[in-house]
N, C-alpha and C. Protein backbone atom coordinates (compact mmCIF):
# COMPACT_ATOMS: atom_id res chain seq x y z
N UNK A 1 121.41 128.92 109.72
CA UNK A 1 120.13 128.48 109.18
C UNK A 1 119.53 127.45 110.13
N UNK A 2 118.16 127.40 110.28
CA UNK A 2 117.37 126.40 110.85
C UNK A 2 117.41 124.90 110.42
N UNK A 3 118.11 124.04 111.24
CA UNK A 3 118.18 122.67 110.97
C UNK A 3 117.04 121.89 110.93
N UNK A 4 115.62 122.35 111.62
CA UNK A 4 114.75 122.27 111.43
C UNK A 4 113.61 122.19 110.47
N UNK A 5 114.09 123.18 109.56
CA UNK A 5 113.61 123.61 108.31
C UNK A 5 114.21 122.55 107.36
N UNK A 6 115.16 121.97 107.27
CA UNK A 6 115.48 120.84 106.58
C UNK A 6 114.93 119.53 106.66
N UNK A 7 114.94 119.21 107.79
CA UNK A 7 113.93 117.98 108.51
C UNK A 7 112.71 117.82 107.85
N UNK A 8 112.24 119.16 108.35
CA UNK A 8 110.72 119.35 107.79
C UNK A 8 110.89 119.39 106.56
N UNK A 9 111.48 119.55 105.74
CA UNK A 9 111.00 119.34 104.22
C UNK A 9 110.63 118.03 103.68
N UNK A 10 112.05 116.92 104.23
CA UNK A 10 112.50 115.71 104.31
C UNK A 10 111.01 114.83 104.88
N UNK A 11 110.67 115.47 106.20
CA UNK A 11 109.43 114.87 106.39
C UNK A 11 107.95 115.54 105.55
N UNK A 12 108.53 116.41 105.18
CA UNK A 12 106.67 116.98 104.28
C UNK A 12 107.19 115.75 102.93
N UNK A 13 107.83 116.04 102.41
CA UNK A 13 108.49 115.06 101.07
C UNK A 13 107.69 113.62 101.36
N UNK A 14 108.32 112.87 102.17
CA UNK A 14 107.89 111.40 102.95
C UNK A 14 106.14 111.27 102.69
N UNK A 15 105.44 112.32 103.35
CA UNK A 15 104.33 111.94 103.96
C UNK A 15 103.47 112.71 102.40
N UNK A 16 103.99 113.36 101.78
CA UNK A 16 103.40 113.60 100.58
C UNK A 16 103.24 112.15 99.41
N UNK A 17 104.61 111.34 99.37
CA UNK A 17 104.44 110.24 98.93
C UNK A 17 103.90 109.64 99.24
N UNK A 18 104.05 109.29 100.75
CA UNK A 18 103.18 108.00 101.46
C UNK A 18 101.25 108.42 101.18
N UNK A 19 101.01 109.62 101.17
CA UNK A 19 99.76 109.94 100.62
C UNK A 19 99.72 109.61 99.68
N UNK A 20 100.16 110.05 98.53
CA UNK A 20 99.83 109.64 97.24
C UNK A 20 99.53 108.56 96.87
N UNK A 21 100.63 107.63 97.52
CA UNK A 21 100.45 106.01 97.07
C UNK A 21 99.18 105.42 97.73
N UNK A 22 98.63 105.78 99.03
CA UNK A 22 97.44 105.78 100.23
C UNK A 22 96.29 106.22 99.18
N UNK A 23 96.19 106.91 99.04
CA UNK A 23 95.04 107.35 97.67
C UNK A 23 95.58 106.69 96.71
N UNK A 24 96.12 106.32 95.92
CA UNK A 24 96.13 105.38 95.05
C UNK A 24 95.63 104.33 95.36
N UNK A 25 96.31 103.14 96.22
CA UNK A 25 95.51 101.71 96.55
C UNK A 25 94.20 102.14 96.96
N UNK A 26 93.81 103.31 97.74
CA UNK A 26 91.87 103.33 98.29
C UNK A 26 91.63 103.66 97.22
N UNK A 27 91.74 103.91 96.08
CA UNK A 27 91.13 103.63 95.02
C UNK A 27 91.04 102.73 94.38
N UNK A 28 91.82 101.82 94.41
CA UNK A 28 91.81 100.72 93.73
C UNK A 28 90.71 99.63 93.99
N UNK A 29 89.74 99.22 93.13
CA UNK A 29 89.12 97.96 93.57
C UNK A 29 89.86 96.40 93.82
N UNK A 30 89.04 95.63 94.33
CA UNK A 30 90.04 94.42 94.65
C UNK A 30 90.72 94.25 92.69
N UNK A 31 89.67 94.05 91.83
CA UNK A 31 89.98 93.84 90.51
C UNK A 31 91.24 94.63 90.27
N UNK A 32 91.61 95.95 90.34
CA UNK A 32 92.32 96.93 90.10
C UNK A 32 93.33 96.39 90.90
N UNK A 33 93.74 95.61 92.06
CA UNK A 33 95.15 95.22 92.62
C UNK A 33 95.47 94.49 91.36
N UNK A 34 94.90 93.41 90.95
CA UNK A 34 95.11 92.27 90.12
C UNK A 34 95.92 92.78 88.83
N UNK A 35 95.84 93.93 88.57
CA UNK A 35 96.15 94.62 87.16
C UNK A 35 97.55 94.36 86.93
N UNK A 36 98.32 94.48 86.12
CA UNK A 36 99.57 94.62 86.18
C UNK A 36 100.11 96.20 85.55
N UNK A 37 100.86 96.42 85.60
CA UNK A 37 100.97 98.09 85.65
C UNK A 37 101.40 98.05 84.34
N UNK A 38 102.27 96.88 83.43
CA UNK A 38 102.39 97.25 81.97
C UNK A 38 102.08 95.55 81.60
N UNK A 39 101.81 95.35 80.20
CA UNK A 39 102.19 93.51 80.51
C UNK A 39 103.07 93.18 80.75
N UNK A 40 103.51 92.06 80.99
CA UNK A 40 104.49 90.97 81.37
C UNK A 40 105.03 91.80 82.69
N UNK A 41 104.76 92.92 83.20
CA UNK A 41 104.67 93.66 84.52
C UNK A 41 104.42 93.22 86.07
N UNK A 42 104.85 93.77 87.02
CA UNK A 42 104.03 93.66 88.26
C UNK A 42 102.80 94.00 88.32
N UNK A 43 102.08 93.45 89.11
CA UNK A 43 100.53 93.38 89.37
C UNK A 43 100.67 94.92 90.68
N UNK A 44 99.32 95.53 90.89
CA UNK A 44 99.30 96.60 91.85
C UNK A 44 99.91 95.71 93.04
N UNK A 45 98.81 94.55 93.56
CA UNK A 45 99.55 93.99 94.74
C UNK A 45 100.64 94.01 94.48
N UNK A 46 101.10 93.49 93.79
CA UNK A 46 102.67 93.36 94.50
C UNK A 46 103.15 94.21 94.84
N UNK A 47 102.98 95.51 94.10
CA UNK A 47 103.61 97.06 94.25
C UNK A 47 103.02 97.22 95.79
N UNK A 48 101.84 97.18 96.22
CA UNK A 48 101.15 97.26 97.45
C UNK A 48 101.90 96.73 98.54
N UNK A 49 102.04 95.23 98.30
CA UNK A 49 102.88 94.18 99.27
C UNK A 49 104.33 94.72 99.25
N UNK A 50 105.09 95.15 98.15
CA UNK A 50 106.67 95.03 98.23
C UNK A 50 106.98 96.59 98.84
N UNK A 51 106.14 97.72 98.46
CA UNK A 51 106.00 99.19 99.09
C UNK A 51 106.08 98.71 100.56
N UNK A 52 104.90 97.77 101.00
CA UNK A 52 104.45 97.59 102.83
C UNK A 52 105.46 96.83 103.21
N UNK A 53 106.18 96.12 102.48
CA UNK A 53 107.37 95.19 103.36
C UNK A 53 108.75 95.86 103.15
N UNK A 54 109.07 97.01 102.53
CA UNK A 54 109.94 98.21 102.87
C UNK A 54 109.70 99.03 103.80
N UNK A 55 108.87 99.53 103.95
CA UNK A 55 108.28 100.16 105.16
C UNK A 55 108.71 99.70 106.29
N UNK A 56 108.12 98.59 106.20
CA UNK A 56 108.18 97.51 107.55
C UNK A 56 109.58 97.25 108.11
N UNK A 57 110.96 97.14 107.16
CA UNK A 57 111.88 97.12 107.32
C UNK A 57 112.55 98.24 107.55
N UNK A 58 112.16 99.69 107.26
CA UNK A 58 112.38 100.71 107.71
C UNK A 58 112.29 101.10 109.08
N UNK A 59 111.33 100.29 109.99
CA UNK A 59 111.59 100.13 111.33
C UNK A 59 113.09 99.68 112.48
N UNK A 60 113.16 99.05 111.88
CA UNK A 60 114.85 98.34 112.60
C UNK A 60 115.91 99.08 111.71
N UNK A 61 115.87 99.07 110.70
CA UNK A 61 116.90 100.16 110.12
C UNK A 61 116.82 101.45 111.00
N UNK A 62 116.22 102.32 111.16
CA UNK A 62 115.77 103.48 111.36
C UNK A 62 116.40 103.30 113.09
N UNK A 63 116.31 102.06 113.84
CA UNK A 63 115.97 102.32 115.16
C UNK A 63 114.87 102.55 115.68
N UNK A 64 114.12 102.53 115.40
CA UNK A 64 112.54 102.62 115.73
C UNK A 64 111.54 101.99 116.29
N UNK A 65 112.25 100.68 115.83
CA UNK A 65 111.42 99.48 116.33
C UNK A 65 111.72 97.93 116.10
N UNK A 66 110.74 96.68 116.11
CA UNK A 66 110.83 95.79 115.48
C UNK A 66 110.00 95.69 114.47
N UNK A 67 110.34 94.24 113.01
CA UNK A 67 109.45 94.68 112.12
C UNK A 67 107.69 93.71 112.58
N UNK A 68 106.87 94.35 111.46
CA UNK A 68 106.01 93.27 112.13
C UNK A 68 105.17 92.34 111.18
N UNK A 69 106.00 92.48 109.63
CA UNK A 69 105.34 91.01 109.33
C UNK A 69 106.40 91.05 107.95
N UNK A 70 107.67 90.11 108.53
CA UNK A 70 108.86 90.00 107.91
C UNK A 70 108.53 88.96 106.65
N UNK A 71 107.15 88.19 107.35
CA UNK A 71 106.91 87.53 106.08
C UNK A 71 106.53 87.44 104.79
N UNK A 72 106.23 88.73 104.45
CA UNK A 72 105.75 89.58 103.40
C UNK A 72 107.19 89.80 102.38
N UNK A 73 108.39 89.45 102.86
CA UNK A 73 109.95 89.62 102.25
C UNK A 73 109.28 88.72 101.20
N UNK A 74 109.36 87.64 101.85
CA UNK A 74 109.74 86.25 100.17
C UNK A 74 108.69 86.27 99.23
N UNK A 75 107.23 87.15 99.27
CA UNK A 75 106.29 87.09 98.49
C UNK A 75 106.29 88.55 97.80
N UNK A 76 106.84 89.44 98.25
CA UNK A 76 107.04 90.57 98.03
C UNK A 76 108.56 91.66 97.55
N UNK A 77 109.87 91.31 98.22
CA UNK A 77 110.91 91.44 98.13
C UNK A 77 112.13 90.20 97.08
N UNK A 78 111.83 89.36 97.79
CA UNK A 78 112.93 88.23 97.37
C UNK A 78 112.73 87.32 96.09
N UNK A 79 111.17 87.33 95.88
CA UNK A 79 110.67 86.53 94.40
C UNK A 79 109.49 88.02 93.65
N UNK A 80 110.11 87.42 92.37
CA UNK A 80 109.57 88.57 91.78
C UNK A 80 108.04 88.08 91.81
N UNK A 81 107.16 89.05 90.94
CA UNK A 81 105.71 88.82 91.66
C UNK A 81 105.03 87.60 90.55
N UNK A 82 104.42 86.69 91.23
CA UNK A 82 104.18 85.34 90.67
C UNK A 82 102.45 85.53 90.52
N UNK A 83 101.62 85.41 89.57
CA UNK A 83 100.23 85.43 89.78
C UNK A 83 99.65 84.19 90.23
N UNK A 84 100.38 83.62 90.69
CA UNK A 84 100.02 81.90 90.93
C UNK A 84 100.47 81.63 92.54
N UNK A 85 101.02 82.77 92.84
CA UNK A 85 101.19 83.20 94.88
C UNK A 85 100.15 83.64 95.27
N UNK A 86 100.02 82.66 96.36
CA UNK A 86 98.85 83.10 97.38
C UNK A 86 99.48 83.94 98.06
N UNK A 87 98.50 85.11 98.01
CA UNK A 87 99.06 86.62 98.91
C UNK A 87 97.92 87.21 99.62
N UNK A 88 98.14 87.86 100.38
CA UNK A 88 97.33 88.35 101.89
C UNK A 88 96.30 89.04 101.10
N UNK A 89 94.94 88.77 101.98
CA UNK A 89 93.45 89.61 101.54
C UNK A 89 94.43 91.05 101.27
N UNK A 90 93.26 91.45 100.04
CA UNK A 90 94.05 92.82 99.87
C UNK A 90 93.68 93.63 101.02
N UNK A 91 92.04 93.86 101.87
CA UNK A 91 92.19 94.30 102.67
C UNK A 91 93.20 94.78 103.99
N UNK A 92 93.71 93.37 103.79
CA UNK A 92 94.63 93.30 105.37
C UNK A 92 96.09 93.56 105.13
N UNK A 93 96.31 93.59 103.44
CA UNK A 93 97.67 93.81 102.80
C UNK A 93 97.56 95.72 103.04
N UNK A 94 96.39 96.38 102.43
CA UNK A 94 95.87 97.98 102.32
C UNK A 94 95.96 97.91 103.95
N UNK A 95 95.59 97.39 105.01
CA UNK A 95 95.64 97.90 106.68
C UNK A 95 97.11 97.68 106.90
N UNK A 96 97.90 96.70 106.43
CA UNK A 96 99.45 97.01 107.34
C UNK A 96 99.85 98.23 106.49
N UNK A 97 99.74 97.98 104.94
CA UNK A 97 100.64 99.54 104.69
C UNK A 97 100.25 100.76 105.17
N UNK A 98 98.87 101.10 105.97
CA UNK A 98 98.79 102.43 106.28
C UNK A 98 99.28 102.10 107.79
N UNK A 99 98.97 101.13 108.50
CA UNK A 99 100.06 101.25 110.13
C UNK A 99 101.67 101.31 109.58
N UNK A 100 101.88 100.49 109.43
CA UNK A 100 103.23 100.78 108.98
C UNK A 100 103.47 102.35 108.93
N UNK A 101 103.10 102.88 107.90
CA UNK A 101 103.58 104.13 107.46
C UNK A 101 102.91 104.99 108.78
N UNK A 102 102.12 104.76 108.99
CA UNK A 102 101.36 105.44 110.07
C UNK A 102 102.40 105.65 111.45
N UNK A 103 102.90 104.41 112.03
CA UNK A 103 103.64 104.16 112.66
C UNK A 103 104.92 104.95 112.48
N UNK A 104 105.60 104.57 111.38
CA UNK A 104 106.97 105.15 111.09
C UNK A 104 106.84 106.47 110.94
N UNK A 105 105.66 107.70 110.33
CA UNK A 105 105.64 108.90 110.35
C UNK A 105 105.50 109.65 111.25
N UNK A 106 104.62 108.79 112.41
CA UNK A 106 104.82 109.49 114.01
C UNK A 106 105.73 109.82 114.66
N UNK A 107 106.65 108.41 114.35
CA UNK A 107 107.92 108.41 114.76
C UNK A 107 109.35 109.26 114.33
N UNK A 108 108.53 109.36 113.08
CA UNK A 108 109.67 110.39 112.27
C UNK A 108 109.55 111.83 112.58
N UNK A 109 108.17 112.12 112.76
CA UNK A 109 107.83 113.59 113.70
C UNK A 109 108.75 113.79 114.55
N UNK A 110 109.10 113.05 115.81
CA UNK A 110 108.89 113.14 116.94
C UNK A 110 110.45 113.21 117.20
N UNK A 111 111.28 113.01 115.95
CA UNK A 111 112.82 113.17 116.33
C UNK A 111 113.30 114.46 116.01
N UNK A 112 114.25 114.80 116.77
CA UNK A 112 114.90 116.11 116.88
C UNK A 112 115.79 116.09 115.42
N UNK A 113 116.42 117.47 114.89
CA UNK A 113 117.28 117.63 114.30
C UNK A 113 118.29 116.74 114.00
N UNK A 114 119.09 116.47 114.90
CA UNK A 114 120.39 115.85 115.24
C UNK A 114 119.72 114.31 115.14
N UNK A 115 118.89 113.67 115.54
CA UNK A 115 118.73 112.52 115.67
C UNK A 115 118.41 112.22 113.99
N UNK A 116 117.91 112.49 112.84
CA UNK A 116 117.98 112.52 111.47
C UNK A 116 119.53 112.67 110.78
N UNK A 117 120.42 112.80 111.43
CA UNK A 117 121.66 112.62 110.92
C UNK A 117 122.16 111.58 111.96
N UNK A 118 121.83 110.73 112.57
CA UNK A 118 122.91 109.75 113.18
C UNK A 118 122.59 108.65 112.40
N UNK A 119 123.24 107.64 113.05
CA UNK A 119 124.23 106.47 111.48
C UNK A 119 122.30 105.68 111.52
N UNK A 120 122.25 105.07 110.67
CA UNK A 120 121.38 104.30 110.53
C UNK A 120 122.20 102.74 110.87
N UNK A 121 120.69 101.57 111.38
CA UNK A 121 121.35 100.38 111.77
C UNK A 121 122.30 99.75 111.05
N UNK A 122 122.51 99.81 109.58
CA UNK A 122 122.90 98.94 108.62
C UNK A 122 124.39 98.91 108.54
N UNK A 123 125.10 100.20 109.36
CA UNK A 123 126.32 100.63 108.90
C UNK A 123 127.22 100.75 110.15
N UNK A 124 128.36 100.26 110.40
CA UNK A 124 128.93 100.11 111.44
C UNK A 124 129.72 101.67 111.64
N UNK A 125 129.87 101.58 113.18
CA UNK A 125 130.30 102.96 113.80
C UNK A 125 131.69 102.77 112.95
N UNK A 126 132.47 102.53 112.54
CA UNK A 126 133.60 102.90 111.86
C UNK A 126 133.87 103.44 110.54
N UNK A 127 132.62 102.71 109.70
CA UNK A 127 132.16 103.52 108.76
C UNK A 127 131.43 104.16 108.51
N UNK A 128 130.57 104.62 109.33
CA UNK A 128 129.89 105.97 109.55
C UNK A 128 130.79 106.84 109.45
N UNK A 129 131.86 106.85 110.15
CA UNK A 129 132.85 107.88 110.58
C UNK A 129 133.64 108.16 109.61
N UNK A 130 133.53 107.35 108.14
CA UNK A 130 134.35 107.41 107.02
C UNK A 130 133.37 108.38 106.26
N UNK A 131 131.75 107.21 106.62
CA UNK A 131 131.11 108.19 105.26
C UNK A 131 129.85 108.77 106.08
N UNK A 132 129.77 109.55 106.93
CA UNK A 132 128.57 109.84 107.52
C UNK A 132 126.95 110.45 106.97
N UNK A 133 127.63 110.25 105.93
CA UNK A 133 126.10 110.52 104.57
C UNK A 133 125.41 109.25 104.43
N UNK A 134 125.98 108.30 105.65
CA UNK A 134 124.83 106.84 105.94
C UNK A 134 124.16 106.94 106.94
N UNK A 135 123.32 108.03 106.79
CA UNK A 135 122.56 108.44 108.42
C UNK A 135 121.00 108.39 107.64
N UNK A 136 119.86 108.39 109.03
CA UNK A 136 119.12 108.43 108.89
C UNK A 136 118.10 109.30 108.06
N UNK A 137 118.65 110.10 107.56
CA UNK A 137 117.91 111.18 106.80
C UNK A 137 118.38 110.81 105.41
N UNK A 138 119.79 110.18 104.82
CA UNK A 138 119.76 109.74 103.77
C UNK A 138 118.52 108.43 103.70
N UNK A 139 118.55 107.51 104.58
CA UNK A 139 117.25 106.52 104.37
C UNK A 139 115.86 106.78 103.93
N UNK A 140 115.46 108.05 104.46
CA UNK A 140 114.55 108.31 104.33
C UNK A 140 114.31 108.97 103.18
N UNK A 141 115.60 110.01 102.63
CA UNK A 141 115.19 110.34 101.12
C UNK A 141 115.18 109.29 100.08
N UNK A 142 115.84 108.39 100.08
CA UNK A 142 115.76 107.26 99.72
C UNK A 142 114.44 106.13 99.51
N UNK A 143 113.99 106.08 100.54
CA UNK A 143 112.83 105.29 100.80
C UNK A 143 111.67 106.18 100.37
N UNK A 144 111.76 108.03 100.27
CA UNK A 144 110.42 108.48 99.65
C UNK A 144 110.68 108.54 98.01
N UNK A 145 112.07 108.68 97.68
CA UNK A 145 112.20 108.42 96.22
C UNK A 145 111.70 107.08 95.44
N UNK A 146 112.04 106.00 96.09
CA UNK A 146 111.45 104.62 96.18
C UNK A 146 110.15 104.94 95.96
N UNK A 147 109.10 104.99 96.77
CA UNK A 147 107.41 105.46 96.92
C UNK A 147 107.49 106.26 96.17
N UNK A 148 107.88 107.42 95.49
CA UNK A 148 107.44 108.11 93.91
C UNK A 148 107.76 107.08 93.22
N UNK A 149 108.75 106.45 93.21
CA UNK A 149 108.81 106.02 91.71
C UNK A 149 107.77 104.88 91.53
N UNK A 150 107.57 104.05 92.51
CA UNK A 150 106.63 102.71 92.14
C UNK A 150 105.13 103.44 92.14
N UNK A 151 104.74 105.00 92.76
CA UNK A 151 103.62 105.64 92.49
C UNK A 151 103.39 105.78 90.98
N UNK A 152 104.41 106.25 90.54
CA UNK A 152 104.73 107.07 88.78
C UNK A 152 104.52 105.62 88.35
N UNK A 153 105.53 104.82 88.29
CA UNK A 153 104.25 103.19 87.42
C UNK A 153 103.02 102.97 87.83
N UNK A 154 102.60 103.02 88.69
CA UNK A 154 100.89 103.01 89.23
C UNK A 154 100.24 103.99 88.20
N UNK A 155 100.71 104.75 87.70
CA UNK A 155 100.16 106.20 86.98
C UNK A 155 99.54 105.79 86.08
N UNK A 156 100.50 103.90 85.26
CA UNK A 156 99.68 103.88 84.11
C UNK A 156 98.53 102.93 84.39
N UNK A 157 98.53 102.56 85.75
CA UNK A 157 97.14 101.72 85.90
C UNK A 157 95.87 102.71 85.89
N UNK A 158 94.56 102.10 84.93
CA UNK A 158 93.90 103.03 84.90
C UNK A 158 92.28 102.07 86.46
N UNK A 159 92.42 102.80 86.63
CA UNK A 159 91.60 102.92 88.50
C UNK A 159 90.38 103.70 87.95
């Protein structure tokens, strides 16, 4: 069978999410970030910010690159979402998540077969070799399951 044909699913999967959620925030008005998706809930930004600062970290995991705005972790990743945090124009929060993803999907094109199964950064060559289902193509199903699911809570924001 074509190893190829697997890839490509893995990457149609990816870039189908990363759309979805992409049309979701360009729809959103600035008011509509502010929302929270249920009460006592996350607000869209945050979903916006904590989606773009996974991404972003998907770069050095992946091998791909460096990240490029790690500072988005402690407002986005590490504290849950505070309405009383000053957080990035939504504009410029909506422009890194489409480079980001923009970035990382080029890059995800552009690798061969074989390079989607080698170890990802996180996991040392010895245990790769124990569990080699810590490769790069598990990250990535991972990271588009991630992006459905925080899409599917977006579902109940009404935009």
């Amino acid at each position: 069978m074509d190893s190829t044909l697997f890839t490509a699913t893995v990457l149609a999967n990816w870039e189908t999410a990363i759309n979805r959620a992409t049309v979701f925030f360009d729809k959103c008005s600035d008011a509509d970030l502010l929302k929270p998706i249920a009460p006592g809930k996350n607000r869209v930004i945050y979903l916006l910010g904590h989606l773009t600062a996974v991404s972003d970290r998907m770069l050095p995991l992946l091998g791909l690159g460096e990240r490029h705005w790690a500072h988005l972790d402690e407002l986005f990743l590490t504290k849950p979402d505070d309405v009383s945090a000053a957080v990035p124009s939504f504009g410029e929060l909506r422009g890194q998540w489409k480079e980001v993803n923009r970035e990382l999907t080029e890059k995800l094109r552009a690798w061969k077969p074989e390079e989607w199964l080698m170890k990802h950064e996180s996991v040392s060559a010895e245990d790769f070799a124990k569990e080699p289902h810590r490769n790069r193509l598990n990250v990535v199903l991972s990271r588009t399951g991630h992006v459905s699911y925080h899409h599917g809570q977006m579902a109940l924001v009404k935009v």
